[in-house]
C-alpha atoms as a PDB file:
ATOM      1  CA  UNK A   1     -80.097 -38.810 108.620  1.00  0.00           C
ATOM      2  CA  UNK A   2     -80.801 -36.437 111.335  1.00  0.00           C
ATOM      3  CA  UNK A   3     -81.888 -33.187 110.173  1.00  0.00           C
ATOM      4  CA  UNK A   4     -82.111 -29.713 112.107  1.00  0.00           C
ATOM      5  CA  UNK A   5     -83.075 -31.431 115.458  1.00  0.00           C
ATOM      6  CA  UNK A   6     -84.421 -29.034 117.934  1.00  0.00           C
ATOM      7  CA  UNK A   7     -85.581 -26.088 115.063  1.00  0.00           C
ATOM      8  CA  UNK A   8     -89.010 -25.339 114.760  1.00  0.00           C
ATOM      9  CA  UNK A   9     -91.200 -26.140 110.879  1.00  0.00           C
ATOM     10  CA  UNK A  10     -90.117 -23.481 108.662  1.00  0.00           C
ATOM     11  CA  UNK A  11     -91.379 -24.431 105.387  1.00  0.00           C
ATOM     12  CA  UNK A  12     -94.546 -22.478 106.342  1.00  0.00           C
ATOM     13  CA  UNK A  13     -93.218 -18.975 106.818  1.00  0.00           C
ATOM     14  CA  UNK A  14     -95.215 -15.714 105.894  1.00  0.00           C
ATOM     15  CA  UNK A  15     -93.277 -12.954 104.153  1.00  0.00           C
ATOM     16  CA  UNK A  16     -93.022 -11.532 107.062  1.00  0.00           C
ATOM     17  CA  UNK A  17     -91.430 -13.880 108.557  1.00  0.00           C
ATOM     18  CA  UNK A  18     -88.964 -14.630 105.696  1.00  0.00           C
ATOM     19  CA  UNK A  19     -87.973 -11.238 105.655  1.00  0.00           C
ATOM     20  CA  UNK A  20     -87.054 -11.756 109.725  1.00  0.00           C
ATOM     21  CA  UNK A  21     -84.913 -14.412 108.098  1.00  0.00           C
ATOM     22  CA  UNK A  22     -82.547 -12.672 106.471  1.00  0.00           C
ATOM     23  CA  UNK A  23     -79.568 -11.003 108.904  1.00  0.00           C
ATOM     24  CA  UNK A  24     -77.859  -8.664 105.905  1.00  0.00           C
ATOM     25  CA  UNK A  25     -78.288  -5.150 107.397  1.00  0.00           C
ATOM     26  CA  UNK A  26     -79.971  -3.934 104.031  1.00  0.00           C
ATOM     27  CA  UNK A  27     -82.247  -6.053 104.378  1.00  0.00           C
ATOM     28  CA  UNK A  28     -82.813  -5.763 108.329  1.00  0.00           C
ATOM     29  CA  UNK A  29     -83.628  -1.995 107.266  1.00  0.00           C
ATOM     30  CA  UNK A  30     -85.786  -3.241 104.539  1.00  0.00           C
ATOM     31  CA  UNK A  31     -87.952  -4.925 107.328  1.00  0.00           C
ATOM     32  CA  UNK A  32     -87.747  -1.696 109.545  1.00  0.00           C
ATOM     33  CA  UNK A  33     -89.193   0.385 106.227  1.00  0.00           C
ATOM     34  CA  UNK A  34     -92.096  -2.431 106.082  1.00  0.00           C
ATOM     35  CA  UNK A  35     -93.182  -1.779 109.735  1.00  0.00           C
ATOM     36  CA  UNK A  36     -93.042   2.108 109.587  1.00  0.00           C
ATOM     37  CA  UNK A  37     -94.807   1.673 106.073  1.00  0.00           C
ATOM     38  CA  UNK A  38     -97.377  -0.747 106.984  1.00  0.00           C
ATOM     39  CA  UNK A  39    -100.472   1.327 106.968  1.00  0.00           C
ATOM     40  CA  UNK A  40     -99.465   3.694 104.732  1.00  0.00           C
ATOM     41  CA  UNK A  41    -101.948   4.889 102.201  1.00  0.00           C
ATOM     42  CA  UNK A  42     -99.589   4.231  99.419  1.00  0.00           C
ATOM     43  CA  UNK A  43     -96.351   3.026  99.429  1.00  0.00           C
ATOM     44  CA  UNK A  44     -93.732   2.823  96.487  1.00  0.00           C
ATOM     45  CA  UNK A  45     -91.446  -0.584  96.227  1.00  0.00           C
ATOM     46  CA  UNK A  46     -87.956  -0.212  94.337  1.00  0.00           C
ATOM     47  CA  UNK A  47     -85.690  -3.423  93.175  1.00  0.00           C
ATOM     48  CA  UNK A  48     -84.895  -5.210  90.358  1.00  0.00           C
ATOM     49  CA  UNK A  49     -86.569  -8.115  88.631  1.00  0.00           C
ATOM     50  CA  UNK A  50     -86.789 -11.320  91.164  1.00  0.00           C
ATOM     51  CA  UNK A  51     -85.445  -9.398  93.865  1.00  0.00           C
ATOM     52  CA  UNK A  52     -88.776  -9.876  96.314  1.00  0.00           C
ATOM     53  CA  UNK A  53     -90.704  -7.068  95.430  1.00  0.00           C
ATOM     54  CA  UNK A  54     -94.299  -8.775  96.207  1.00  0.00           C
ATOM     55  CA  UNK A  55     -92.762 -10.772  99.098  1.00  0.00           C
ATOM     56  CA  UNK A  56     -92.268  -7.153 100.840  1.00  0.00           C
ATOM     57  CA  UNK A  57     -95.878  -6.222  99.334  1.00  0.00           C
ATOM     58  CA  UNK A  58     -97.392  -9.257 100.915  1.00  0.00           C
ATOM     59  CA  UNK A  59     -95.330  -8.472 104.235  1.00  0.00           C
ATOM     60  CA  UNK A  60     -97.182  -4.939 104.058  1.00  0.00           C
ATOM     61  CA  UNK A  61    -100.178  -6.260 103.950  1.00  0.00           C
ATOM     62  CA  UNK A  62     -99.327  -8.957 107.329  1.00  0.00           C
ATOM     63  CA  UNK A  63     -98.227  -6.114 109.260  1.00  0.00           C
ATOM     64  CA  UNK A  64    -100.852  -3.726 108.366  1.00  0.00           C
ATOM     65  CA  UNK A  65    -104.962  -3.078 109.770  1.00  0.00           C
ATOM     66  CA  UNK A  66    -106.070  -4.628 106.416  1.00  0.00           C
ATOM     67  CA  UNK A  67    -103.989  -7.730 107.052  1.00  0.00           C
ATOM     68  CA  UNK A  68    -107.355  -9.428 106.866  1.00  0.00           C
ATOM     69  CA  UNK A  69    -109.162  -7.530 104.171  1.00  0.00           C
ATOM     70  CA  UNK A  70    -108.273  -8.813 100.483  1.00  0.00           C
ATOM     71  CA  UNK A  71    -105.088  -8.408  98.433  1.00  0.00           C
ATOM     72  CA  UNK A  72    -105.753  -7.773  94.680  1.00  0.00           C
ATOM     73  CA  UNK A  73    -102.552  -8.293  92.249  1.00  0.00           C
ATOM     74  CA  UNK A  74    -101.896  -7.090  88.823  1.00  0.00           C
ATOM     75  CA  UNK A  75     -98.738  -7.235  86.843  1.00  0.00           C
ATOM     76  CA  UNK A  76     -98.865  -3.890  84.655  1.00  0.00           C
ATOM     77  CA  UNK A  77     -95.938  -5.559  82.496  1.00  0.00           C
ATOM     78  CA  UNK A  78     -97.411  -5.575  78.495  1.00  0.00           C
ATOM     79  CA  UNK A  79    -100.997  -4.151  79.009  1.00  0.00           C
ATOM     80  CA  UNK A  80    -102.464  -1.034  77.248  1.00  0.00           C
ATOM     81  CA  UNK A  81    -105.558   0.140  76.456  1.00  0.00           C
ATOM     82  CA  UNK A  82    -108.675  -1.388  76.858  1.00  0.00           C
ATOM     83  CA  UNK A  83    -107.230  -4.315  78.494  1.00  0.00           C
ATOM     84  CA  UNK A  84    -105.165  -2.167  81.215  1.00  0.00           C
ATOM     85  CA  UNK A  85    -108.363  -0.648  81.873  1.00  0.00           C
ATOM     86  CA  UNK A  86    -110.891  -3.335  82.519  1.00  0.00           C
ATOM     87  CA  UNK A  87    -108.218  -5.156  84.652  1.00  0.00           C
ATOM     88  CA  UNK A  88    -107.799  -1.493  86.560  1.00  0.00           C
ATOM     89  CA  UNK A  89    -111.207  -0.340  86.650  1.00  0.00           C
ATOM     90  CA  UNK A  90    -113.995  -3.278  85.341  1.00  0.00           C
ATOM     91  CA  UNK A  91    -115.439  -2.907  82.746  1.00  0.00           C
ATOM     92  CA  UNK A  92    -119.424  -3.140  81.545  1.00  0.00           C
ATOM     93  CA  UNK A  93    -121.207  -5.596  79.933  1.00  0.00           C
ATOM     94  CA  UNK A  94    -120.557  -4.405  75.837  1.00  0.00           C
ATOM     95  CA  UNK A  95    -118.095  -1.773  77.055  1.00  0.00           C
ATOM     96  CA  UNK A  96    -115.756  -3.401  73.769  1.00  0.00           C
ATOM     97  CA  UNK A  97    -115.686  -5.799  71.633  1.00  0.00           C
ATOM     98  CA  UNK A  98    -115.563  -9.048  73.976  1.00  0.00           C
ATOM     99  CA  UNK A  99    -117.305  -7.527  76.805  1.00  0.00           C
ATOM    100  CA  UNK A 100    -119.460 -10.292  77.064  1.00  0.00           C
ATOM    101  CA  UNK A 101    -120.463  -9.469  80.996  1.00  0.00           C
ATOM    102  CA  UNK A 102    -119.274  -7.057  83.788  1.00  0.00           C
ATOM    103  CA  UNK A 103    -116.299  -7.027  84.903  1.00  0.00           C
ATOM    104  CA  UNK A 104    -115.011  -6.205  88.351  1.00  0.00           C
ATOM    105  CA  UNK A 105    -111.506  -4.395  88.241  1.00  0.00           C
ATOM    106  CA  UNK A 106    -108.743  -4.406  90.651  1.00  0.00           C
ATOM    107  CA  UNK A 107    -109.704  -1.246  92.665  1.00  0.00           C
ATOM    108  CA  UNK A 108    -113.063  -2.523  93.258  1.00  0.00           C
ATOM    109  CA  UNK A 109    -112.026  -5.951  94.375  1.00  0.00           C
ATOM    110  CA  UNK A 110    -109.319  -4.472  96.948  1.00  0.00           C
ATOM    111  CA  UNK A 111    -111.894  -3.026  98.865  1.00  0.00           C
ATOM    112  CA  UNK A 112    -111.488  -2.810 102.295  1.00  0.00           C
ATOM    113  CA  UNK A 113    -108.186  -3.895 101.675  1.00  0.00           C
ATOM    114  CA  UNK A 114    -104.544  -3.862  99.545  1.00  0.00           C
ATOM    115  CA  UNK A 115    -104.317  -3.325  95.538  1.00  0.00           C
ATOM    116  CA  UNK A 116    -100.646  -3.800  94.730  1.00  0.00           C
ATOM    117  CA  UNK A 117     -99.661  -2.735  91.142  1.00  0.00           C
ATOM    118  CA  UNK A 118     -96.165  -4.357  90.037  1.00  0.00           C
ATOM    119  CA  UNK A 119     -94.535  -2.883  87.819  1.00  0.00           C
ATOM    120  CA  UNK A 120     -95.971   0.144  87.672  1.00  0.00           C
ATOM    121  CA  UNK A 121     -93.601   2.193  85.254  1.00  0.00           C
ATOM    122  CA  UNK A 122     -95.012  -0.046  82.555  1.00  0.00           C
ATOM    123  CA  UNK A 123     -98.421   2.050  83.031  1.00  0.00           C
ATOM    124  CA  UNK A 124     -98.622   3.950  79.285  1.00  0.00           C
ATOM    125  CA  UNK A 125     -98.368   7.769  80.049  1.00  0.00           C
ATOM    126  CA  UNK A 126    -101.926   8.373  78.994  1.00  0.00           C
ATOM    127  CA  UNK A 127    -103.276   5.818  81.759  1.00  0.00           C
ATOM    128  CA  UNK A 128    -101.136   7.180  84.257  1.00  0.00           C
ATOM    129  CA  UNK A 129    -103.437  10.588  84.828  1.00  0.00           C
ATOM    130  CA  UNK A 130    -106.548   8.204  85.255  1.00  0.00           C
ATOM    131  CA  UNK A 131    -104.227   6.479  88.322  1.00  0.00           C
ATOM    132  CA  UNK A 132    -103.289   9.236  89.433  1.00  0.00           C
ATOM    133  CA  UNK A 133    -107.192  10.353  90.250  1.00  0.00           C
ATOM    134  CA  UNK A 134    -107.634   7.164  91.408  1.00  0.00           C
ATOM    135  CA  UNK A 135    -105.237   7.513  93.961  1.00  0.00           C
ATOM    136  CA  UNK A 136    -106.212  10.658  95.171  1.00  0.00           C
ATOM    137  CA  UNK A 137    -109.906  10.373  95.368  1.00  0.00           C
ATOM    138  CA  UNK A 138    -110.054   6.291  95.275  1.00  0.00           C
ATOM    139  CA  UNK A 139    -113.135   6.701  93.003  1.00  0.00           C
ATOM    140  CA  UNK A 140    -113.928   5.469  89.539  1.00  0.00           C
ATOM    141  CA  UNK A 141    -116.088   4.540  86.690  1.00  0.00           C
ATOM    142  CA  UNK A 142    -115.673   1.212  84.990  1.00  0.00           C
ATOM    143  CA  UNK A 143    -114.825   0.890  81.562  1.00  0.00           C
ATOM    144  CA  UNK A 144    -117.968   1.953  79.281  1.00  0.00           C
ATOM    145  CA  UNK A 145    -120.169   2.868  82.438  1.00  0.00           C
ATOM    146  CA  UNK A 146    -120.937   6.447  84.029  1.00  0.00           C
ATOM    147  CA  UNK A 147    -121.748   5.162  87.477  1.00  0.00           C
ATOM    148  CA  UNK A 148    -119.024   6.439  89.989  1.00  0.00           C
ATOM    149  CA  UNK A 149    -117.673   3.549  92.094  1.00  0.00           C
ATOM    150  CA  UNK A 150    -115.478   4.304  94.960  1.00  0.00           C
ATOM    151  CA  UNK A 151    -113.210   1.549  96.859  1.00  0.00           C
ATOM    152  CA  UNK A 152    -111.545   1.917 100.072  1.00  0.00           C
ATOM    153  CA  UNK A 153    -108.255   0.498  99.781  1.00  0.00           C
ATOM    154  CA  UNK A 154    -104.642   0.750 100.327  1.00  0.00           C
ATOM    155  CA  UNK A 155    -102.198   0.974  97.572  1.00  0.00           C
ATOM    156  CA  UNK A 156     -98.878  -0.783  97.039  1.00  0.00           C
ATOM    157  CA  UNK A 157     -96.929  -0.087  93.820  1.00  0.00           C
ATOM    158  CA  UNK A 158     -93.721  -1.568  92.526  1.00  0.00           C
ATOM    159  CA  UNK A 159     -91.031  -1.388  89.639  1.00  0.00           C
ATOM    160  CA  UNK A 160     -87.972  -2.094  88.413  1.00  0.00           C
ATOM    161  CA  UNK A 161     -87.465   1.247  86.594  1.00  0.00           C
ATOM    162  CA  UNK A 162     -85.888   4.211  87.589  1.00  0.00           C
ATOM    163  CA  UNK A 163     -88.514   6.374  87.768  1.00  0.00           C
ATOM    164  CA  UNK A 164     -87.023   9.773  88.680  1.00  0.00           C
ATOM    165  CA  UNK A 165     -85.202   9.341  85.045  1.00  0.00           C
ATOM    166  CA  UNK A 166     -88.752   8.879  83.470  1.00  0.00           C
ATOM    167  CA  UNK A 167     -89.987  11.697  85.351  1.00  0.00           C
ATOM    168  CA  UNK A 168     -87.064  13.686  83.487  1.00  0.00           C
ATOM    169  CA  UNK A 169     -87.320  12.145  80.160  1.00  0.00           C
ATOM    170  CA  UNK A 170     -91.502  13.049  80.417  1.00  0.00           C
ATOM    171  CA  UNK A 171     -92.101   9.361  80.118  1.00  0.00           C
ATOM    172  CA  UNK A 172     -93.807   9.446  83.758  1.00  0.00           C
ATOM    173  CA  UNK A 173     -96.047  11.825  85.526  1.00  0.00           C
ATOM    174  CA  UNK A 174     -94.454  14.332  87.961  1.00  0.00           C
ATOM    175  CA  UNK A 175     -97.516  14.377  90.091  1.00  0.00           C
ATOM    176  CA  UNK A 176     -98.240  10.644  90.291  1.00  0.00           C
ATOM    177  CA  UNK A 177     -94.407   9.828  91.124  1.00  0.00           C
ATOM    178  CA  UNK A 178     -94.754  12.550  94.135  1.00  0.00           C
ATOM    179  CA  UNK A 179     -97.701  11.155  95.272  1.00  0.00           C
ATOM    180  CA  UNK A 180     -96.645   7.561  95.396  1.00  0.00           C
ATOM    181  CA  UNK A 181     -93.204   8.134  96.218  1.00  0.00           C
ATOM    182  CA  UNK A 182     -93.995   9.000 100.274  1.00  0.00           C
ATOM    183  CA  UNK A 183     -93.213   6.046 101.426  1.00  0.00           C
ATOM    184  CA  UNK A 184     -90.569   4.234  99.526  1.00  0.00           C
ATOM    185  CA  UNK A 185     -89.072   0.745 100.231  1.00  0.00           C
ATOM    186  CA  UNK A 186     -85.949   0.009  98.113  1.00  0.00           C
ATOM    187  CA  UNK A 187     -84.890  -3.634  98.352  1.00  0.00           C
ATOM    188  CA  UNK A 188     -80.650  -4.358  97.207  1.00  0.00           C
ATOM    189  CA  UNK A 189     -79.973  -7.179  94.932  1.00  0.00           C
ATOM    190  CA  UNK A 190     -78.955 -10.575  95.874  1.00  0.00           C
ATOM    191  CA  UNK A 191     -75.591 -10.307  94.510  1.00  0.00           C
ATOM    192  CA  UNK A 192     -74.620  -7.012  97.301  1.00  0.00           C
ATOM    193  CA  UNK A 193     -76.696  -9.423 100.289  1.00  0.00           C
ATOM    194  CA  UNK A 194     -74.068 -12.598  99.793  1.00  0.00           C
ATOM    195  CA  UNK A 195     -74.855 -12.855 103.535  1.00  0.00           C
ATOM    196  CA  UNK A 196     -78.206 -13.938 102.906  1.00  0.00           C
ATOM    197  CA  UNK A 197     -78.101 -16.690  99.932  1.00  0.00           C
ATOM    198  CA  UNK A 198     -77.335 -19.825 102.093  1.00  0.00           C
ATOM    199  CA  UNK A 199     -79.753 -18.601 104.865  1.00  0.00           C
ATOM    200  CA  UNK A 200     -82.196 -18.725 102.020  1.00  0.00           C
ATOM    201  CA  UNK A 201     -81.249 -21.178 100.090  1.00  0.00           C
ATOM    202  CA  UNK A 202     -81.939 -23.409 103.137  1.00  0.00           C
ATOM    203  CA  UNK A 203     -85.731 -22.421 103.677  1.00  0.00           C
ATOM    204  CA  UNK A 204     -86.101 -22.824 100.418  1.00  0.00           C
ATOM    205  CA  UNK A 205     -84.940 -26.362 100.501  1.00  0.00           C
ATOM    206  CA  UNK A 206     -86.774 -27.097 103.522  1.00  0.00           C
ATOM    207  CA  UNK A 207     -89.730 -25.661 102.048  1.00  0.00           C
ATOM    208  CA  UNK A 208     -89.125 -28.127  98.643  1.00  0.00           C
ATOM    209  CA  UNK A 209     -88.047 -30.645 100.158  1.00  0.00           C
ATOM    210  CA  UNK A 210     -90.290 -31.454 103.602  1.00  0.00           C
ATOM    211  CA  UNK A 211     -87.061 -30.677 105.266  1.00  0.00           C
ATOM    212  CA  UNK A 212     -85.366 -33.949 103.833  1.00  0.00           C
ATOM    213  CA  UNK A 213     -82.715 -32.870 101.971  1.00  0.00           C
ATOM    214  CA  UNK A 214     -79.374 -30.657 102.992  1.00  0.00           C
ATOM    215  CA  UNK A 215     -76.640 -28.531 100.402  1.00  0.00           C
ATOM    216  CA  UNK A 216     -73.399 -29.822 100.024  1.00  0.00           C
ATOM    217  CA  UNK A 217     -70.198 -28.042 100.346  1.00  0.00           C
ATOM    218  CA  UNK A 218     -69.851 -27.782  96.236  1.00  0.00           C
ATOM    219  CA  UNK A 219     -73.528 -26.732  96.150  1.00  0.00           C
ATOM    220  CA  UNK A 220     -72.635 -24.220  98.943  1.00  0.00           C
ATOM    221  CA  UNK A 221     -69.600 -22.862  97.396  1.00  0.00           C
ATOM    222  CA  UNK A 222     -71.176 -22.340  93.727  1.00  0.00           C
ATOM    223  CA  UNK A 223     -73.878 -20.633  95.013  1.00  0.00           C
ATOM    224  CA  UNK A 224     -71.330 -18.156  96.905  1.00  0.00           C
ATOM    225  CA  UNK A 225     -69.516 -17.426  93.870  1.00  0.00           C
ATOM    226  CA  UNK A 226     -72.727 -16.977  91.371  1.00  0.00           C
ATOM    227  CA  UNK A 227     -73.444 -13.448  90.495  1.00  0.00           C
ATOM    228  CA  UNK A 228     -77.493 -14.037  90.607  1.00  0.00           C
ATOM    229  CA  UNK A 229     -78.657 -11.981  88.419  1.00  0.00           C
ATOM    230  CA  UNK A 230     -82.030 -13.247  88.353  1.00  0.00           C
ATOM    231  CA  UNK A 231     -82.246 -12.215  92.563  1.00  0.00           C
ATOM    232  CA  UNK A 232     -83.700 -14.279  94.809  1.00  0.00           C
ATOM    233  CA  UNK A 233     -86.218 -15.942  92.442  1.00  0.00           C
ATOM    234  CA  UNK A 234     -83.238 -17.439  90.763  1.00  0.00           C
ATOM    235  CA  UNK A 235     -82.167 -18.591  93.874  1.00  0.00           C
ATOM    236  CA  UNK A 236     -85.993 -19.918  94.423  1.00  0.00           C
ATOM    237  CA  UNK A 237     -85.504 -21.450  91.094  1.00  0.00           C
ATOM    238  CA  UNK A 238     -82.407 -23.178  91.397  1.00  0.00           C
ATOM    239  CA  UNK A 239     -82.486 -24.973  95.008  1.00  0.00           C
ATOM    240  CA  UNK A 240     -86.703 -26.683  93.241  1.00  0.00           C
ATOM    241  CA  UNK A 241     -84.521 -27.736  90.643  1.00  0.00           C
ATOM    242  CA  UNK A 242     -82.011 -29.057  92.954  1.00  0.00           C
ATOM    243  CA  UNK A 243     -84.421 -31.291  95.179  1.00  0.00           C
ATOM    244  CA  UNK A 244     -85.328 -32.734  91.922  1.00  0.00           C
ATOM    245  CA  UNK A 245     -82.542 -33.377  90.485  1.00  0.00           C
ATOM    246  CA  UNK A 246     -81.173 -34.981  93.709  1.00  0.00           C
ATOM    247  CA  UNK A 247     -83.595 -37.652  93.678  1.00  0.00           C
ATOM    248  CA  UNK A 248     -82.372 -39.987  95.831  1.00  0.00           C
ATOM    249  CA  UNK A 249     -79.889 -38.312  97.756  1.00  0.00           C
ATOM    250  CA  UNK A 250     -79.873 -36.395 100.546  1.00  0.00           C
ATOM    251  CA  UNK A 251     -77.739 -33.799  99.378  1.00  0.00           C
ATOM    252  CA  UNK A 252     -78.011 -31.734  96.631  1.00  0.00           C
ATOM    253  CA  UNK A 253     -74.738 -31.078  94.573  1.00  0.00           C
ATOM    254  CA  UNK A 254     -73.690 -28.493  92.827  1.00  0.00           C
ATOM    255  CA  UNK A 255     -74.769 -30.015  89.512  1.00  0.00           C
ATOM    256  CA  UNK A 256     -78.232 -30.533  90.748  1.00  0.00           C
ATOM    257  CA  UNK A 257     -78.494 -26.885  90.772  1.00  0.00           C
ATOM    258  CA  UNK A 258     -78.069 -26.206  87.426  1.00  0.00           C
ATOM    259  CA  UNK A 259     -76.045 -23.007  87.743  1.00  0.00           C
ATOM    260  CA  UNK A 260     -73.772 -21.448  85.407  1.00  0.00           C
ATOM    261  CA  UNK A 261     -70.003 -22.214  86.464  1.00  0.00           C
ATOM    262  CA  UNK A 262     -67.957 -18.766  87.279  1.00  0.00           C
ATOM    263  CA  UNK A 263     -64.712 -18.898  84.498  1.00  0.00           C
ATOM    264  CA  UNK A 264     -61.932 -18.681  85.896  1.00  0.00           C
ATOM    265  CA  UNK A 265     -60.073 -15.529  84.539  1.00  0.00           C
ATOM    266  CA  UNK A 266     -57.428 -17.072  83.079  1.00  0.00           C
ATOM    267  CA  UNK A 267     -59.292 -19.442  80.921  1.00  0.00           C
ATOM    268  CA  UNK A 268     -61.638 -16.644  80.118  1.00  0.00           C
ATOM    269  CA  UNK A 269     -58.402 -14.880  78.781  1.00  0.00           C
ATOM    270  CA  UNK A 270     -57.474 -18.103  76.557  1.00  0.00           C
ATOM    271  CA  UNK A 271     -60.575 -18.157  75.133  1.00  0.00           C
ATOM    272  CA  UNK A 272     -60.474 -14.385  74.566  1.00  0.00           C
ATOM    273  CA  UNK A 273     -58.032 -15.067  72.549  1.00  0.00           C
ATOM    274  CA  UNK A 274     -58.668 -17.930  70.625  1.00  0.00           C
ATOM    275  CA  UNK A 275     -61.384 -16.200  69.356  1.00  0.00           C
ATOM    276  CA  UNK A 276     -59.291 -13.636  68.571  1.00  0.00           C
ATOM    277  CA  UNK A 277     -56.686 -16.112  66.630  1.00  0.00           C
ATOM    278  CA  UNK A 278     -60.143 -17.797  64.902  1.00  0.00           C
ATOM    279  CA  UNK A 279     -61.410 -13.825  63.968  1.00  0.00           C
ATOM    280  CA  UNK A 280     -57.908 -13.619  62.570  1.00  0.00           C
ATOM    281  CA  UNK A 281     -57.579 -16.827  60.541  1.00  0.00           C
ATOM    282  CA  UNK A 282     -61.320 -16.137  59.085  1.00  0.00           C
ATOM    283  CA  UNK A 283     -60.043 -12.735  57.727  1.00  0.00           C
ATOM    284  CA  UNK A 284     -57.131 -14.089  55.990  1.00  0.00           C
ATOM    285  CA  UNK A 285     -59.244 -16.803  54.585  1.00  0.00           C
ATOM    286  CA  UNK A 286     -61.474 -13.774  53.016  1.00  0.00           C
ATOM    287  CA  UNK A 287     -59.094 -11.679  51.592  1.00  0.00           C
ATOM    288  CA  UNK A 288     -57.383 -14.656  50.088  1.00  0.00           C
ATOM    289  CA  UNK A 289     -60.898 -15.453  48.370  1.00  0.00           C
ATOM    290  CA  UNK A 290     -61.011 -11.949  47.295  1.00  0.00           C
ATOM    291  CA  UNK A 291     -57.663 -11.384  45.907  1.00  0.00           C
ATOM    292  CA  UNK A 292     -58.485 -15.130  43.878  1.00  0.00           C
ATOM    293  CA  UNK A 293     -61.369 -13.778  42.506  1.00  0.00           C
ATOM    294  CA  UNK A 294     -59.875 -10.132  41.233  1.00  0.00           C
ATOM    295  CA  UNK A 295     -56.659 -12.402  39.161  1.00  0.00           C
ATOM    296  CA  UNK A 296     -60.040 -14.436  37.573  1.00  0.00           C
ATOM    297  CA  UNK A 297     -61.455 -11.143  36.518  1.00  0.00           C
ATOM    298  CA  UNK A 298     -57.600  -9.792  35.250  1.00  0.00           C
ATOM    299  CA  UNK A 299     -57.556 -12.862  33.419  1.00  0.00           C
ATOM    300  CA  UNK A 300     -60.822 -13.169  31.988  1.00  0.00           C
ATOM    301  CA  UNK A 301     -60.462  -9.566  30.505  1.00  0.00           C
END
């Protein structure tokens, strides 16, 4: 089997690069944001969950003059309190119960180079002023000590929320939205970039694959017609479990992907209302019971 003769290896590609990939105009802007953005001093992402938010951070961080200084993560999703804190800031040795050593935090470790926050409307309101000084003055004490630490670093933030609602509802700070919010990079769903899936799909195959394997037409065609609303990681998701699945084929079928099959409307209507007729029988069948057991009582009294 002869397979892309002539292309160059891309099962190696930076996310950068991957971005270049895709040729919906969305996302062509989306790579236009990232090299206007790249050395800003912070820089808000927007998209839902799986869409690629730390593929554009990462691409940030290529195109910026940190693209060789460190890139500390941390997913905000599910921490409060102490925890948030030490992961944030670092924390000293007996700082809480646990604190068996120091601890070096994310701001400290990005030094010289990118912290990128995900998901950063998760941050409990009473954290969010200590971020907010952070960001301004990129200075900070570690959890339990007084020693000011300050960190040079560039800050990427992303969420799925809708963060101008939070503003509203008091559930995020005014001032730290504003101050993040000056460069913003909104990424569109998979499901309004249909241009992109098979474009994708077939890096991602290459990249699972060591450029063995190929889609089929049925693989092709379910994929067009999926709604994908876990974004591109879905996609991601789907084409590993489709190399493996395919074991010993060169092309991966639609049932190697393990996707959930569109209904066709009409069926969907039958089944509407079968359920319905089922709902219907299931009453009768309980008010029968019920009108059995009131002619017991008449006749027991």
């Amino acid at each position: 089997m002869q397979i892309k003769q002539g292309m160059y290896h891309r099962t190696q590609l930076s996310s950068y690069e991957l971005l270049l990939e895709c040729r919906d105009q969305a996302m062509k802007k989306v790579v236009s944001l990232v090299d206007k953005c790249a050395n800003g001093r912070s820089v808000l992402i927007l998209g839902e969950n799986g869409v690629g938010k730390e593929v554009v951070a990462q691409a940030l961080r290529e195109r910026s003059d940190r693209s060789l200084g460190p890139m500390a993560i941390l997913d905000c999703a599910n921490m409060t309190g102490d925890t948030l804190k030490s992961e944030l800031f670092g924390h000293e040795k007996g700082s809480f119960t646990g604190a068996s050593e120091q601890r070096i935090g994310l701001f400290e470790r990005a030094n010289g180079g990118t912290a990128f926050l995900d998901e950063i409307g998760e941050v409990p309101l009473e954290e969010q002023a200590k971020l907010l000084r952070v960001v301004q003055e990129r200075s900070f004490t570690r959890l339990g000590g007084n020693k000011q630490v300050t960190s040079d670093f560039r800050l990427i933030v992303a969420t799925n929320k809708d963060l101008p609602r939070m503003v509203r509802e008091k559930r995020f700070r005014q001032d730290l939205y504003f101050r993040l919010q000056t460069f913003m990079i909104p990424i569109p769903p998979l499901r309004n970039r249909m241009e992109d899936v098979i474009r994708l799909a077939n890096l991602f195959v290459d990249q699972f694959s060591g450029e063995t394997k190929m889609l089929s037409a049925g693989a092709e065609k379910t994929m067009l017609s999926h709604s994908w609303p876990g974004n591109v990681r879905e996609l991601k998701n789907a084409i590993e479990r489709g190399v493996l699945f395919s074991r010993g084929s060169e092309a991966i079928s639609e049932e190697d992907l393990g996707l959930d099959i569109v209904p066709d409307p009409a069926m969907q209507a039958y089944s509407d209302g079968d359920r319905a007729l089922q709902l219907t029988d299931v009453e009768a069948q309980l008010i029968k019971a019920i009108r059995n057991v009131a002619a017991e009582i008449r006749r027991n009294t």
